[in-house]
C-alpha atoms as a PDB file:
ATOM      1  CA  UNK A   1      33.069 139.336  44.463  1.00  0.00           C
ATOM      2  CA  UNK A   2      35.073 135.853  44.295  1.00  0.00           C
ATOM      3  CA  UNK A   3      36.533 135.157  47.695  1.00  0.00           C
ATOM      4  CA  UNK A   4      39.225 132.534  48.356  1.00  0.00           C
ATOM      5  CA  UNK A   5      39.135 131.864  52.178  1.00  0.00           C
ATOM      6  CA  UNK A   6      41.611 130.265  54.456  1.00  0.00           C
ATOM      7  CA  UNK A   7      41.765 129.407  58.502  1.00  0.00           C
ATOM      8  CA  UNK A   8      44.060 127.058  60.312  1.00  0.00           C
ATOM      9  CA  UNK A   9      43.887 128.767  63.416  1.00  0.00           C
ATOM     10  CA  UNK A  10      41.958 125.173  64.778  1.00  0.00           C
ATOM     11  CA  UNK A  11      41.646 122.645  62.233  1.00  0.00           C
ATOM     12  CA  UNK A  12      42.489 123.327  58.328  1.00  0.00           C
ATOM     13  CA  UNK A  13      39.996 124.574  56.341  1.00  0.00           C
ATOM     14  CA  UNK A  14      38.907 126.444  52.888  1.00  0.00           C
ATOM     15  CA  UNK A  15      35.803 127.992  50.931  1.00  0.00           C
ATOM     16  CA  UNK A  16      35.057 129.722  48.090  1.00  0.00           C
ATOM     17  CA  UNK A  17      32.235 132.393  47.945  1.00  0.00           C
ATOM     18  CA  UNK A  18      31.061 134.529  45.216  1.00  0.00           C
ATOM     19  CA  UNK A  19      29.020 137.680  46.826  1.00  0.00           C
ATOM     20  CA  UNK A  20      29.128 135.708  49.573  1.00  0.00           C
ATOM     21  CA  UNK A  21      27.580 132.589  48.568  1.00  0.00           C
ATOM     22  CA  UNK A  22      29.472 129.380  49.711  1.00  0.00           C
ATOM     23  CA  UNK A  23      30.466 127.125  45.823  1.00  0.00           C
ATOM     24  CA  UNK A  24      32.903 125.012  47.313  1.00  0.00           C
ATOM     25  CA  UNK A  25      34.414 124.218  50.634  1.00  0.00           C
ATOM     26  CA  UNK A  26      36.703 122.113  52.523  1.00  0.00           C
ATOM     27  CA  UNK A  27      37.058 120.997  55.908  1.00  0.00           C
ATOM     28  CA  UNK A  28      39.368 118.932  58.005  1.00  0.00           C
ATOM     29  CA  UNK A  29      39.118 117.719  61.736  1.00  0.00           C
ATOM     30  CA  UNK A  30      42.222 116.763  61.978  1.00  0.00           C
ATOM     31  CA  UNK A  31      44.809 119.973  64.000  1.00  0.00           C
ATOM     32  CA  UNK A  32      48.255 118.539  62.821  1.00  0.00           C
ATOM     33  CA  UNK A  33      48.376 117.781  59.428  1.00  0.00           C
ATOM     34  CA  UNK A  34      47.657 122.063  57.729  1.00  0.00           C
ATOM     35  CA  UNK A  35      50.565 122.065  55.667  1.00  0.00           C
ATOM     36  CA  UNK A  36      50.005 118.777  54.161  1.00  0.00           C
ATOM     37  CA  UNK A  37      46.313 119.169  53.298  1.00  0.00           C
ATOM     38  CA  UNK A  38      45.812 122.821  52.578  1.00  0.00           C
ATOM     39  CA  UNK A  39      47.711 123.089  49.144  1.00  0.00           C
ATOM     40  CA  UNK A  40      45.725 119.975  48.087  1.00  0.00           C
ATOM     41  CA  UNK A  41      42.302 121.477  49.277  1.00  0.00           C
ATOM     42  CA  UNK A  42      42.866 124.647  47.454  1.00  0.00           C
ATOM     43  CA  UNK A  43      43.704 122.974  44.314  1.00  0.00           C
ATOM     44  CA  UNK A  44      40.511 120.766  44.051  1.00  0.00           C
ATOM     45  CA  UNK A  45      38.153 123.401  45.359  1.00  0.00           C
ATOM     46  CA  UNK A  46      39.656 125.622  42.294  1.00  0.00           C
ATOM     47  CA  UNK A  47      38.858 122.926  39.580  1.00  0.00           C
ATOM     48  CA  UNK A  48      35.632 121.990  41.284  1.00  0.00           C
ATOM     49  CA  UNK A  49      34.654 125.398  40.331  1.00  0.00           C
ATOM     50  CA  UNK A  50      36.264 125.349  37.386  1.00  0.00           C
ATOM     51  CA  UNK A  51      38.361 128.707  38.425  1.00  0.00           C
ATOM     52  CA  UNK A  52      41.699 129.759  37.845  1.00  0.00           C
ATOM     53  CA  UNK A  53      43.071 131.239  41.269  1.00  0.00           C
ATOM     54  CA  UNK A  54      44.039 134.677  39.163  1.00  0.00           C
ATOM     55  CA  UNK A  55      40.404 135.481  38.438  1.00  0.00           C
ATOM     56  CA  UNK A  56      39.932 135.796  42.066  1.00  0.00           C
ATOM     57  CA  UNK A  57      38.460 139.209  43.504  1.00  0.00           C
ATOM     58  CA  UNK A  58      40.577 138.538  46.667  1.00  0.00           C
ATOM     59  CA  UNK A  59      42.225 136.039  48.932  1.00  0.00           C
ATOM     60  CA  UNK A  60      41.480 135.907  52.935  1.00  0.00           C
ATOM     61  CA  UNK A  61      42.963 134.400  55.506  1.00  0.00           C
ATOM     62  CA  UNK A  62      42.449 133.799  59.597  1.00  0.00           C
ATOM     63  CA  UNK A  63      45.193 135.287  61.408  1.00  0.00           C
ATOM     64  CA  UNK A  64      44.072 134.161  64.391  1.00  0.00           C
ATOM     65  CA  UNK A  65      44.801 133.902  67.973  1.00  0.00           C
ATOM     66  CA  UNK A  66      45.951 130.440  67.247  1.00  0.00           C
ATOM     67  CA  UNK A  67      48.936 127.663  67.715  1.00  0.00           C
ATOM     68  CA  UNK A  68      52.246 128.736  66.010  1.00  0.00           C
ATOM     69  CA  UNK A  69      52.571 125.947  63.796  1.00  0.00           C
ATOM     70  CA  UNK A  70      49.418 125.645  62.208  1.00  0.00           C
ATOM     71  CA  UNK A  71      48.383 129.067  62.056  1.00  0.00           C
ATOM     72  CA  UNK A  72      51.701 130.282  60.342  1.00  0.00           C
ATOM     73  CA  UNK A  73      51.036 127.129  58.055  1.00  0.00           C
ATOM     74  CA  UNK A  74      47.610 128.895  56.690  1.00  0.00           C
ATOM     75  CA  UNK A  75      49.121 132.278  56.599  1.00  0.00           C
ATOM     76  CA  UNK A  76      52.296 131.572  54.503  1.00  0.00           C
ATOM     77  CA  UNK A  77      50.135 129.588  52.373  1.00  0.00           C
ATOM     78  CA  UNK A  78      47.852 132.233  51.529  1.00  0.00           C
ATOM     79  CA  UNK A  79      50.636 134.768  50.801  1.00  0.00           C
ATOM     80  CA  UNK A  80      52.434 132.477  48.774  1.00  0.00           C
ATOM     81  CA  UNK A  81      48.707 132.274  46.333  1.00  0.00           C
ATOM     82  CA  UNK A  82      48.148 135.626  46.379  1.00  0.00           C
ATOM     83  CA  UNK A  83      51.943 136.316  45.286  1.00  0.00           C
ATOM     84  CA  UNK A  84      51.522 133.766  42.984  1.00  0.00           C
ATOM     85  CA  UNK A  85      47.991 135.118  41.229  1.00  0.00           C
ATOM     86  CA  UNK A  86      48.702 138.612  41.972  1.00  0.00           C
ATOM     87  CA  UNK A  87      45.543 138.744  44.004  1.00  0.00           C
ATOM     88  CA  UNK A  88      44.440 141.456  46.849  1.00  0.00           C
ATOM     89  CA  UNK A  89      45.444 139.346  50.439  1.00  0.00           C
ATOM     90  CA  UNK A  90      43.499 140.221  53.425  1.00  0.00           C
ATOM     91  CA  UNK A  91      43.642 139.184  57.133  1.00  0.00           C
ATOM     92  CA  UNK A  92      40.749 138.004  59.144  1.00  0.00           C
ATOM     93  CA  UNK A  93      40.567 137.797  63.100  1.00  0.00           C
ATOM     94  CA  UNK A  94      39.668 133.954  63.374  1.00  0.00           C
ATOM     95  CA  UNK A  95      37.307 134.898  66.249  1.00  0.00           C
ATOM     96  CA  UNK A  96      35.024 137.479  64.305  1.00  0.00           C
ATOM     97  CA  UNK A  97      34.300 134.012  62.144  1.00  0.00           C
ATOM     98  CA  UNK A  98      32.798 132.561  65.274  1.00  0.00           C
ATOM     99  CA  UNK A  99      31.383 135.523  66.463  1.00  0.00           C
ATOM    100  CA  UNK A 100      29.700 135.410  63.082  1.00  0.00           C
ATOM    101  CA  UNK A 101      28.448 132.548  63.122  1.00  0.00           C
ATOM    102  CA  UNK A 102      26.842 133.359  66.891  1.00  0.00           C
ATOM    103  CA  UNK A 103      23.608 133.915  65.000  1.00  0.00           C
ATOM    104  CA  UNK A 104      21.311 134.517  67.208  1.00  0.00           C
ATOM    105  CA  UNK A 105      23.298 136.518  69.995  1.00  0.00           C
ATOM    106  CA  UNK A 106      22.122 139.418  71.742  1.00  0.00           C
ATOM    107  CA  UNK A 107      24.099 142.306  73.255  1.00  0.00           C
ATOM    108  CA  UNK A 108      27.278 141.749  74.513  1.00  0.00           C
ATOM    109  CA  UNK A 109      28.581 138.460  74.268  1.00  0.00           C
ATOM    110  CA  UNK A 110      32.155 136.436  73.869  1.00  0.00           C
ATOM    111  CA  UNK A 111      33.932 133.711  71.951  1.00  0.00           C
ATOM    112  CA  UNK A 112      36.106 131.176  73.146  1.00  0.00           C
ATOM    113  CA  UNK A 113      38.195 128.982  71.245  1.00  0.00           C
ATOM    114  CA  UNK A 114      40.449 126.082  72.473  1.00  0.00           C
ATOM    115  CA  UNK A 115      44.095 127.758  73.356  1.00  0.00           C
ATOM    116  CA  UNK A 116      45.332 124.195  74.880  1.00  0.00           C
ATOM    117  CA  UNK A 117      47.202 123.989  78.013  1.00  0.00           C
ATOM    118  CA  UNK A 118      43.880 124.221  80.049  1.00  0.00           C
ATOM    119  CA  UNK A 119      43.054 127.752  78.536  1.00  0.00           C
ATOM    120  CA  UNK A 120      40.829 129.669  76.182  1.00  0.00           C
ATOM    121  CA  UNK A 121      41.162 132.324  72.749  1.00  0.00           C
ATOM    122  CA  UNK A 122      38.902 134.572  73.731  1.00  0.00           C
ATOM    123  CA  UNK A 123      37.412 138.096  72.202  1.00  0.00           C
ATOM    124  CA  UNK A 124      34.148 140.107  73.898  1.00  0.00           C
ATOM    125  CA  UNK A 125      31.435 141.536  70.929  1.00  0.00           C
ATOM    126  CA  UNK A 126      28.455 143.268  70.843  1.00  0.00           C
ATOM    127  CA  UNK A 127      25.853 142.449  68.203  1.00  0.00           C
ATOM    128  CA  UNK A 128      25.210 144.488  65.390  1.00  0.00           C
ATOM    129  CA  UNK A 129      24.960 144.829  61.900  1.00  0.00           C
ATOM    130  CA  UNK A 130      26.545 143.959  59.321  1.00  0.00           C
ATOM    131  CA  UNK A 131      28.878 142.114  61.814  1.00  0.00           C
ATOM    132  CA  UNK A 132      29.333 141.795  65.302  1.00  0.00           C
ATOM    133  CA  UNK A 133      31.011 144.350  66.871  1.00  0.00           C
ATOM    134  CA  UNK A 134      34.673 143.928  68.701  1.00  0.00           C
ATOM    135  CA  UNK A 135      34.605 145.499  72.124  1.00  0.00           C
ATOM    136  CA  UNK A 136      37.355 143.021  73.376  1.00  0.00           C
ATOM    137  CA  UNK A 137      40.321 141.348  72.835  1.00  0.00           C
ATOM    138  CA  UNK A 138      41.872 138.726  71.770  1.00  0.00           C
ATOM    139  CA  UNK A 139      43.470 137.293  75.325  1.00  0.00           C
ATOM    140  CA  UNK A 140      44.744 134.049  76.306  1.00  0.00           C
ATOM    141  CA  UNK A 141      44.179 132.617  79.380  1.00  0.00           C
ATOM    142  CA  UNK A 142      41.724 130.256  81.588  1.00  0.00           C
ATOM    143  CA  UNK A 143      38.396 130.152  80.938  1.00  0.00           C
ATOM    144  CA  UNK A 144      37.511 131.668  84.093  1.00  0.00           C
ATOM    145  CA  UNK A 145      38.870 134.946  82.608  1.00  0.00           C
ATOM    146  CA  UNK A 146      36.182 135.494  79.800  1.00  0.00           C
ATOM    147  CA  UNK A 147      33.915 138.421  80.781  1.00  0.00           C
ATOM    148  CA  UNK A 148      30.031 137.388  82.665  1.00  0.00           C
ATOM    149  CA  UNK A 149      28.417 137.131  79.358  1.00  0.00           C
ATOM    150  CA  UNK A 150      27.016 134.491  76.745  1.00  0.00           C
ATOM    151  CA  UNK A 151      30.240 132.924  75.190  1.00  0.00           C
ATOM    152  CA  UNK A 152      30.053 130.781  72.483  1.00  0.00           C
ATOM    153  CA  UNK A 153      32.413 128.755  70.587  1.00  0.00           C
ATOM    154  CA  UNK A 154      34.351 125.313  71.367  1.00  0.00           C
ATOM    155  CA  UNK A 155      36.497 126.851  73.988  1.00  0.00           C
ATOM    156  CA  UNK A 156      33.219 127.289  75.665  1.00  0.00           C
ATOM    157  CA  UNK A 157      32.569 123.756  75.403  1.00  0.00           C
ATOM    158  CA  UNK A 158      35.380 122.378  76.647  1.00  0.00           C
ATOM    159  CA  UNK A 159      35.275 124.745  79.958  1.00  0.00           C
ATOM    160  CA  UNK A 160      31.646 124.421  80.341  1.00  0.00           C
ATOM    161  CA  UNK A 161      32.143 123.476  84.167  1.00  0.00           C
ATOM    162  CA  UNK A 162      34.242 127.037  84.738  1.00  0.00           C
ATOM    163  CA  UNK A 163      31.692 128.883  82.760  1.00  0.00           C
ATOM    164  CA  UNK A 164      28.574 129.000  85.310  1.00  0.00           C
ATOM    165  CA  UNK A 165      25.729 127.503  82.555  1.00  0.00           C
ATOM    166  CA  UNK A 166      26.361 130.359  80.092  1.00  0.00           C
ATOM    167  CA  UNK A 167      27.982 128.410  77.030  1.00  0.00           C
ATOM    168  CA  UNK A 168      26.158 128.438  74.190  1.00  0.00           C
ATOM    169  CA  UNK A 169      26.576 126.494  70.603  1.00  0.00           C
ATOM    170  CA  UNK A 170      29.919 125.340  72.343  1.00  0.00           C
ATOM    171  CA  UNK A 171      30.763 122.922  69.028  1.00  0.00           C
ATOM    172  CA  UNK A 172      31.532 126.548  67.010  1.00  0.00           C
ATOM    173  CA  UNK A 173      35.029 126.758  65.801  1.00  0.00           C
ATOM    174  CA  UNK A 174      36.384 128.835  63.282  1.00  0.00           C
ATOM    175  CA  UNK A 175      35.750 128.073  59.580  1.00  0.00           C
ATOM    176  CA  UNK A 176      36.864 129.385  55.992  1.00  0.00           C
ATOM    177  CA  UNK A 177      32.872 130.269  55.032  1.00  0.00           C
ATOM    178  CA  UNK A 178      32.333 132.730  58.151  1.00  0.00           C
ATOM    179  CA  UNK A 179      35.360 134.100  57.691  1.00  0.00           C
ATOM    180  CA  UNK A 180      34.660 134.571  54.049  1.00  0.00           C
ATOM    181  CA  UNK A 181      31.578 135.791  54.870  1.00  0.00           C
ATOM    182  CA  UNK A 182      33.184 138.854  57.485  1.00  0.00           C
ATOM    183  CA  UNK A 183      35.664 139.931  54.732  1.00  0.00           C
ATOM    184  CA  UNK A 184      32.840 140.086  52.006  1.00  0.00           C
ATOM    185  CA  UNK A 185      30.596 142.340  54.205  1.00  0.00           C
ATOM    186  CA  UNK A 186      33.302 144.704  55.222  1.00  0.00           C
ATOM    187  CA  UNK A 187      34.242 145.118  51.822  1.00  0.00           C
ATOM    188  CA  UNK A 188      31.428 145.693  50.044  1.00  0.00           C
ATOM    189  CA  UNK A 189      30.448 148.141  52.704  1.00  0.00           C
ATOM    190  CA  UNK A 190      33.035 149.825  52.054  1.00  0.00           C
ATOM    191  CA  UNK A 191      35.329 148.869  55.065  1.00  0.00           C
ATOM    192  CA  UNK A 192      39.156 147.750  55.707  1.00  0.00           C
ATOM    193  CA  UNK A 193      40.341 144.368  56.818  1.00  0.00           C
ATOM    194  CA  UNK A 194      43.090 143.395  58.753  1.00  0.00           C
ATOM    195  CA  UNK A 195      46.912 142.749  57.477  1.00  0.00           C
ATOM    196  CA  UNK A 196      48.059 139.228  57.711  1.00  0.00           C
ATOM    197  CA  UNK A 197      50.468 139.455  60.854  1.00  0.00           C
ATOM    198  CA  UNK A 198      49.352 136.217  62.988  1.00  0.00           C
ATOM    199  CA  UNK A 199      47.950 136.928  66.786  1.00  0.00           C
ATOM    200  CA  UNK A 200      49.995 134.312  68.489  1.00  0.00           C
ATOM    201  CA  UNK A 201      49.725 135.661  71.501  1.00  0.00           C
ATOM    202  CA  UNK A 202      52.147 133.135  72.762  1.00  0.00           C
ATOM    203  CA  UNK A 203      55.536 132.690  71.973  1.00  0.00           C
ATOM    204  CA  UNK A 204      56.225 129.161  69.852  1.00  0.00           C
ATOM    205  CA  UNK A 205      57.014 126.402  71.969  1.00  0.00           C
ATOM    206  CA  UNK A 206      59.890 125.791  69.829  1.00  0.00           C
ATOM    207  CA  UNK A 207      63.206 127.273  71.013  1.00  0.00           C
ATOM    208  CA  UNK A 208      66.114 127.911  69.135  1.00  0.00           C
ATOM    209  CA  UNK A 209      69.327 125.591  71.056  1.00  0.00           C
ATOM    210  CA  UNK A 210      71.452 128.251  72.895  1.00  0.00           C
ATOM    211  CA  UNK A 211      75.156 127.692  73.304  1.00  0.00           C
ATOM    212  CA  UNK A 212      76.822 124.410  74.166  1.00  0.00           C
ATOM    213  CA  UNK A 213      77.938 125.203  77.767  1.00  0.00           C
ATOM    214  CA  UNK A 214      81.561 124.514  78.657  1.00  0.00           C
ATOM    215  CA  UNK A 215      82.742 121.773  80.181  1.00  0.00           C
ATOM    216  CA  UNK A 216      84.516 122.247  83.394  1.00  0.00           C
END
């Protein structure tokens, strides 16, 4: 299965995976500039691989919990390709990437990601197999709000003062290949994804100007 993968829910980034192998990928650390290097990313990794997007199996993308602007950057970009190719489009929780990518956790355990504004993204998961399992979430707010468990992820990082010594690989933020990587296992076991609605779980900072008021 030939996977396209797509996340902007932190910094941009893009992979592409056959039976869940990573061939190409892309990443940026830079949060502000998704809609400029996405497009551009996508293209090269393509004729790396020597591809054309419409022999793709499918095309995912992380619909978050992330920041209005750059997630809804990733998310039209990925419709747009898969309207263009006429290719299945899926939607990935950004956090089950991380969670993914929590290797070696045991039990119960959660993942934070930077929310800004002195709070957390966070989900709660149990291990298992093939993936971890979502007990959880996803909720905004301070770190001091994630359940008394492991939590991994860079939100965990950040907070590591409010987190009482139980952070763990707090560098982990979300990324194309793990999320590639959750789609391929659910669907080859036979599973359903998500649609590609984005969890904002904030309204955007931008407001549209009301009324001029009258002058008196």
């Amino acid at each position: 299965m030939m996977i396209l993968a797509i996340d902007t829910s932190a910094a941009a980034s893009a992979a592409l995976t056959r039976d869940g192998e990573v061939l190409e990928r892309f990443a940026s650390t830079d949060t502000r500039s998704h809609a400029e290097v996405l497009a551009p990313a996508v293209q090269e990794l393509l004729a790396r691989a020597g591809l054309p997007g419409t022999d793709l199996d499918a095309l995912v993308v992380g619909v978050g919990p992330g920041p209005f602007t750059g997630l809804r950057a990733g998310i039209a970009t990925a419709r747009m390709l898969a309207f263009v190719w006429d290719v299945p489009l899926h939607g990935v929780m950004s956090l089950d990437a991380v969670a993914l990518e929590a290797g070696h956790a045991e039990g119960e355990f959660a993942v934070a990601t930077d929310a800004r504004r002195k709070e957390v993204y966070w989900a709660r998961y149990r291990a298992a197999s093939p993936s971890p399992e979502l007990l959880d979430g996803p909720h905004v707010g301070p770190a001091e709000n994630v359940p008394d468990v492991p939590v991994y992820g860079r939100g965990a990082g950040l907070y590591a003062d409010r987190l009482a010594g139980r952070v763990h690989a707090g560098e982990l933020t979300p990324d194309a290949a793990a999320l590639s990587a959750v789609a391929y296992r659910t669907l080859s076991g036979g599973g359903a994804l998500r649609d590609t609605t984005p969890l904002y779980l904030r309204e955007s900072d931008a407001k549209v100007p009301g009324p001029r008021k009258k002058a008196l």
